[in-house]
Protein backbone atom coordinates (compact mmCIF):
# COMPACT_ATOMS: atom_id res chain seq x y z
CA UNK A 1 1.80 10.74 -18.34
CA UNK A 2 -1.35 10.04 -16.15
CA UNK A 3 -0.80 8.16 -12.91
CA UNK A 4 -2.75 4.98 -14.05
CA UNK A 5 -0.53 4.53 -17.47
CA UNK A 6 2.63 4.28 -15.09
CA UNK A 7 1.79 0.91 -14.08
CA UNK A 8 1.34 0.04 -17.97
CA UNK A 9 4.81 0.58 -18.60
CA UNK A 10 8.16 -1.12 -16.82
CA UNK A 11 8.96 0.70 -14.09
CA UNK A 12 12.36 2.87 -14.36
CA UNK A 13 14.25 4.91 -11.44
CA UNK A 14 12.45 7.68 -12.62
CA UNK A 15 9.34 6.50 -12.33
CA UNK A 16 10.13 4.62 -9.38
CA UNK A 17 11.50 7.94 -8.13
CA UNK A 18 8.44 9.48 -8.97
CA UNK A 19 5.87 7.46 -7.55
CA UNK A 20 7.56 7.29 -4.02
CA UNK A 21 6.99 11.30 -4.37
CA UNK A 22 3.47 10.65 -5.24
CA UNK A 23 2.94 8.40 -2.34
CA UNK A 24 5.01 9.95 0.51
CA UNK A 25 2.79 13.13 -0.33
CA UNK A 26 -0.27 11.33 -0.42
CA UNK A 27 -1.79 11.68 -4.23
CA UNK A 28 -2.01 8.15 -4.65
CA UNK A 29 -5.15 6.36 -4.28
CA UNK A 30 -7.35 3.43 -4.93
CA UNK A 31 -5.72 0.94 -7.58
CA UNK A 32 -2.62 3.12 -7.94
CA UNK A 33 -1.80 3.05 -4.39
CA UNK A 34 -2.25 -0.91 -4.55
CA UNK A 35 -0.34 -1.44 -7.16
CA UNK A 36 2.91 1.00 -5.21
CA UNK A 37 2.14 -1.84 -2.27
CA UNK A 38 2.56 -4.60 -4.10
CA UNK A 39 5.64 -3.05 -6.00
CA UNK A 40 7.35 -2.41 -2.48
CA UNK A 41 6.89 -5.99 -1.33
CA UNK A 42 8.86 -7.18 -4.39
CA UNK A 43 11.11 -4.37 -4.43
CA UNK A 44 12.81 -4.36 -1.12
CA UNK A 45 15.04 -1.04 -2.12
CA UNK A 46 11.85 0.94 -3.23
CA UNK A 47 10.57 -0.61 0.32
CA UNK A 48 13.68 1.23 2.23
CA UNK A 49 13.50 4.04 0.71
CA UNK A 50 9.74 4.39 0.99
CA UNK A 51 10.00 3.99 5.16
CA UNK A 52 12.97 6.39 4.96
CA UNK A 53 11.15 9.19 3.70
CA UNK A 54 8.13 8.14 5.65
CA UNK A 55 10.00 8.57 8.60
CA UNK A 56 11.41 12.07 7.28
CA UNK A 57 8.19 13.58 6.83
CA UNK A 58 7.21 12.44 10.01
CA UNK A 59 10.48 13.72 11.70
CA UNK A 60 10.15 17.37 9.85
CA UNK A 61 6.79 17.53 11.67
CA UNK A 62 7.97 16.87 14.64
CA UNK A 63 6.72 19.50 17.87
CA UNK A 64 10.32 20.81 18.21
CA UNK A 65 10.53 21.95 13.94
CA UNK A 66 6.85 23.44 14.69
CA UNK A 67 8.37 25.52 17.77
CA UNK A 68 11.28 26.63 15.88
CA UNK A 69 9.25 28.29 13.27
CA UNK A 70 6.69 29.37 15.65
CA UNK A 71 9.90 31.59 17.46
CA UNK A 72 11.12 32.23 14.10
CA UNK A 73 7.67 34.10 13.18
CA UNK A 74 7.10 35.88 16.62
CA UNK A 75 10.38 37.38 16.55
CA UNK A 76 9.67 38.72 13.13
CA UNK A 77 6.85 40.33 14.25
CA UNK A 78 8.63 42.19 16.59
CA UNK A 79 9.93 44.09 13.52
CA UNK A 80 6.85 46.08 12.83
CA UNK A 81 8.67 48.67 10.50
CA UNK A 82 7.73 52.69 10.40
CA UNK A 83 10.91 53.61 8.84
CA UNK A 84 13.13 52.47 5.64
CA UNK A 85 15.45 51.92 7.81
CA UNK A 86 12.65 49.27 9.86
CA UNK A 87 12.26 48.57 6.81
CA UNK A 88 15.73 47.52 5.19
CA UNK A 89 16.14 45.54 8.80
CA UNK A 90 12.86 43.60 8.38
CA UNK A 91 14.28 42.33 4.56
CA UNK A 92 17.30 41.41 5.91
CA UNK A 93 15.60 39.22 8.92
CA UNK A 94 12.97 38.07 6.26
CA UNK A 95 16.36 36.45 4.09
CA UNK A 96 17.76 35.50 7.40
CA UNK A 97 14.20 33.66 8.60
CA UNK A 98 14.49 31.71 5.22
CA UNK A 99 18.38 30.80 5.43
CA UNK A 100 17.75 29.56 9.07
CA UNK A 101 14.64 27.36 8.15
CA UNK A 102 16.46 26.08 5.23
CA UNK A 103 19.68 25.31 7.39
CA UNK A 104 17.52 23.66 10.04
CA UNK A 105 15.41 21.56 7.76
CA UNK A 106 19.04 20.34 6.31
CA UNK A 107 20.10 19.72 9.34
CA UNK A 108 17.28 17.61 10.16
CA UNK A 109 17.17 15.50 6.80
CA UNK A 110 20.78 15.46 6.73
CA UNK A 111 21.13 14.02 10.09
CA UNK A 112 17.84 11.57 10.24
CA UNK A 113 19.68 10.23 6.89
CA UNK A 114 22.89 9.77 8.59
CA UNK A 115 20.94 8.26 11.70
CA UNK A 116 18.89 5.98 9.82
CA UNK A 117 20.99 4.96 7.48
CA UNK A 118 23.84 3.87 9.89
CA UNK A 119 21.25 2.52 12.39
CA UNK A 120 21.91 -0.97 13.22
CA UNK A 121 18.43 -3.16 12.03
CA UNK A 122 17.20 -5.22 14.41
CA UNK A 123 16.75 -9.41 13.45
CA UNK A 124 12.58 -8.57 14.12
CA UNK A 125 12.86 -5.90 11.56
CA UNK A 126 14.95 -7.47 8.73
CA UNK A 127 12.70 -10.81 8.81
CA UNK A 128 9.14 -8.44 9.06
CA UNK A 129 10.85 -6.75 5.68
CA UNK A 130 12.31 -9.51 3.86
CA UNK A 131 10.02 -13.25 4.88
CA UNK A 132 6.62 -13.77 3.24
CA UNK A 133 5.13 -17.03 2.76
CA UNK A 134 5.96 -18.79 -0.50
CA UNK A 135 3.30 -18.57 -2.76
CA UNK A 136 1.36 -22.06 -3.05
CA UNK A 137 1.95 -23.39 -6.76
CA UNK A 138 -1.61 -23.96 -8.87
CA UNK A 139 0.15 -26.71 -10.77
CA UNK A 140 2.79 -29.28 -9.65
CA UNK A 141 4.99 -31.73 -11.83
CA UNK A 142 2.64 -35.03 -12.39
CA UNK A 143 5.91 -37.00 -12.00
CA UNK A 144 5.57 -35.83 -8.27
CA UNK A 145 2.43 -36.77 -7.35
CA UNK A 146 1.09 -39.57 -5.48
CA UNK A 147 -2.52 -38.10 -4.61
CA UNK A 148 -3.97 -35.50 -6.09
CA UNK A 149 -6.24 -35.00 -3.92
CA UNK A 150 -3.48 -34.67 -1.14
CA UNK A 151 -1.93 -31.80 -2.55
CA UNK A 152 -5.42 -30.01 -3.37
CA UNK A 153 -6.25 -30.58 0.56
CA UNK A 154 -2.75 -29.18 1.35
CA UNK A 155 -2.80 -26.15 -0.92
CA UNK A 156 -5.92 -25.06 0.17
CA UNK A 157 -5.40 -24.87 3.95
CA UNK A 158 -2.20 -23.23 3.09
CA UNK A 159 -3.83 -20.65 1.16
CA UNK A 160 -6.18 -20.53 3.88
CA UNK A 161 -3.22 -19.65 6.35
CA UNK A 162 -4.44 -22.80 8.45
CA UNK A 163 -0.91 -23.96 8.17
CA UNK A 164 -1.05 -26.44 11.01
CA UNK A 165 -3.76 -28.32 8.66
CA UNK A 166 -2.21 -28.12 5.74
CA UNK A 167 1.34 -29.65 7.30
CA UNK A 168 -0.63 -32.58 8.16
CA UNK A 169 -1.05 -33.14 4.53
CA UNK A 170 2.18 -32.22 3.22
CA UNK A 171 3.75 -34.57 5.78
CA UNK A 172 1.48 -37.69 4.74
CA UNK A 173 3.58 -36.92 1.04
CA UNK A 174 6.72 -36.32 3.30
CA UNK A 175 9.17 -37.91 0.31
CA UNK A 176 7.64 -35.04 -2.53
CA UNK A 177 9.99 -32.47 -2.51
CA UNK A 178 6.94 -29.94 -3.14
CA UNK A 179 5.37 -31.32 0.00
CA UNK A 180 8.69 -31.05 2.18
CA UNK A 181 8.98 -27.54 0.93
CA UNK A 182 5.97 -26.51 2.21
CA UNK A 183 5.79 -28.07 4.81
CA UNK A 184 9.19 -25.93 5.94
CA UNK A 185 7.00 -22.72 5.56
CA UNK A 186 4.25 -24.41 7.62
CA UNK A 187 6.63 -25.20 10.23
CA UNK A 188 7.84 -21.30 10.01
CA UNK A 189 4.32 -19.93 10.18
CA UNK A 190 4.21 -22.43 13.43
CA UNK A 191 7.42 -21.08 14.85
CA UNK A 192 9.05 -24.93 15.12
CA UNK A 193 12.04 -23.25 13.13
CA UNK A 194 13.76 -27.06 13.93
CA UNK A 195 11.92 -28.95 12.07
CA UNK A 196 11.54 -25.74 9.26
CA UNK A 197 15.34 -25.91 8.80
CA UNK A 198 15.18 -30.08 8.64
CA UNK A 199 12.42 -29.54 5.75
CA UNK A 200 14.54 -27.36 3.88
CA UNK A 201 17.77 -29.20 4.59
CA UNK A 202 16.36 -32.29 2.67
CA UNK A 203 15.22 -30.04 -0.33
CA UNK A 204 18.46 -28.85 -0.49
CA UNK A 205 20.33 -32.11 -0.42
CA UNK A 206 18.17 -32.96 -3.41
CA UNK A 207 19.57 -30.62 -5.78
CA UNK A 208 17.56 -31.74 -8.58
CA UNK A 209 14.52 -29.72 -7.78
CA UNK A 210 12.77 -26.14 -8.30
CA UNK A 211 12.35 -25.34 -4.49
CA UNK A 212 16.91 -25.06 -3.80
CA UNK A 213 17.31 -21.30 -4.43
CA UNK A 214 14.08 -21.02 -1.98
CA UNK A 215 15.03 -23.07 0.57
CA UNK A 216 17.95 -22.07 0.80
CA UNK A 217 16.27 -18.55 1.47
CA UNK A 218 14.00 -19.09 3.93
CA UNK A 219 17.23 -21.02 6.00
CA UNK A 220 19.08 -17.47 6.49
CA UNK A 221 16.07 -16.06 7.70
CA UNK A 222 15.18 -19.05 9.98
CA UNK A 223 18.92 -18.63 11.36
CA UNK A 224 17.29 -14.89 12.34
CA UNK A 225 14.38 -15.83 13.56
CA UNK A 226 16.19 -18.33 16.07
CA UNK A 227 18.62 -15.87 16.69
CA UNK A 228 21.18 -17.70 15.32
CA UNK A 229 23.09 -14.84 13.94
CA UNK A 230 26.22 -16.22 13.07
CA UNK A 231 25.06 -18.99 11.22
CA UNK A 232 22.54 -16.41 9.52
CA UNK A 233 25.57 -14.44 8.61
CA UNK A 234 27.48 -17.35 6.89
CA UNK A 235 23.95 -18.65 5.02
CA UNK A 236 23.58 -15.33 3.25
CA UNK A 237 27.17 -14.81 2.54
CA UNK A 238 26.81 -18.73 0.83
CA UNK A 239 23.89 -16.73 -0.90
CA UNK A 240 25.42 -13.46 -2.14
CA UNK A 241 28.22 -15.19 -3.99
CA UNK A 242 26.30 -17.58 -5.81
CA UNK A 243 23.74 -16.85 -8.87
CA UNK A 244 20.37 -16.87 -6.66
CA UNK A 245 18.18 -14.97 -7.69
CA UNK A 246 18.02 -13.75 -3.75
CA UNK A 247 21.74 -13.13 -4.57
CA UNK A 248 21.24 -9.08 -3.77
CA UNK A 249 18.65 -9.57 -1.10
CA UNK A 250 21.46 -11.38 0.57
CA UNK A 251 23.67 -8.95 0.37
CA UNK A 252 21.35 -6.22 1.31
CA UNK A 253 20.55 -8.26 4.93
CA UNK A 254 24.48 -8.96 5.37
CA UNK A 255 25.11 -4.73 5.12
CA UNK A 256 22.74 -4.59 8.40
CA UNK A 257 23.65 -7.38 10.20
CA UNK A 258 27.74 -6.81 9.94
């Protein structure tokens, strides 16, 4: 199967396997190497697992694997053989050369694995992996709307990132529960997590709205942001034992924060 028909087809562990092969050795390119980015930042496991063997590579290259092979090849030289008996000693270093390189490199992989995957993530790192702005909706429910022109304003600072515009207009429709939405991911992109959380907090006392599952989301990783770790904790345990769709997310942060 040629690289561009992969992205034609749904994507199995195989070919998720696959393509993390193709991109941690560099063959991928142009739209294919796109369309792997975009399929990490929905896929936070293929994302982990992509930065874990990024990180492998980078560690088997490291100046101290380079100078054990380097003393691995000069004392081979040093077996320049004129008899069979040179000779039979030279095979048996040559075998020995590739059981110690193959015992180092697993002792490399096996303990970066061990390292990295015990490794306590830091709050920076889990909200750079897991927060992205909400996307900004093209359409919104008519029964919402006040002024059309309001929301059109709103949406297109956001999309604009000039978030500190765009709250100004979700906050003139502050009793939508679209506009109090976004204007909790304004508030995050502003770092005035306060007033975030109080955005959210009245989207999820609602309850009869679209934006719940969301907002209760982008609460747990407020909680991190404002190192607030225990609350953080007990929003995405709430999470993980409900039927949100950021249900495994959830319990994917609560594995590196406990």
């Amino acid at each position: 199967m040629k690289l561009n028909d992969r992205y034609l087809l749904t994507i199995t562990k195989m070919d998720k396997k696959t393509l993390l092969e193709e991109y941690v050795d560099g063959n991928l390119y142009g739209k294919e190497l796109n369309d792997f980015h975009n399929e990490i930042d929905n896929d936070p496991e293929l994302y982990h697992d992509a930065e874990l063997s990024m990180e492998i590579n980078e560690a088997i290259r490291d100046k101290s694997f380079q100078e054990l092979r380097a003393q691995l090849a000069e004392q081979n030289n040093q077996f320049t053989a004129s008899s069979s008996l040179l000779n039979i000693q030279k095979d048996l270093f040559r075998t020995w050369h590739i059981a110690a390189a193959s015992f180092a490199l697993i002792l490399v992989v096996g303990g970066l694995w061990y390292i990295l995957s015990n490794k306590t993530f830091s709050t920076e790192r889990i909200v750079s992996k897991y927060y992205k702005p909400a996307h900004p909706i093209m359409q919104v429910r008519s029964v919402e709307i006040n002024s059309d022109e309001a929301f059109k304003e709103a949406f297109q600072f956001y999309q604009q990132n000039d978030f500190k515009n765009a709250l100004k207009y979700f906050n003139a429709l502050e009793n939508q529960i679209t506009a109090r939405f976004y204007s909790g991911i304004c508030y995050i992109e502003l770092e005035q997590f306060n007033e975030a959380i109080q955005s959210f907090e009245y989207v999820i006392n609602d309850k009869d709205n679209l934006f719940v599952e969301q907002a209760e989301w982008y609460m747990g990783l407020i909680y991190l942001m404002n190192n607030q770790k225990t609350d953080a904790v007990a929003q995405f345990d709430k999470i993980s034992n409900s039927e949100s769709y950021y249900s495994n997310q959830a319990k994917e942060i609560l594995k590196y924060l406990n």
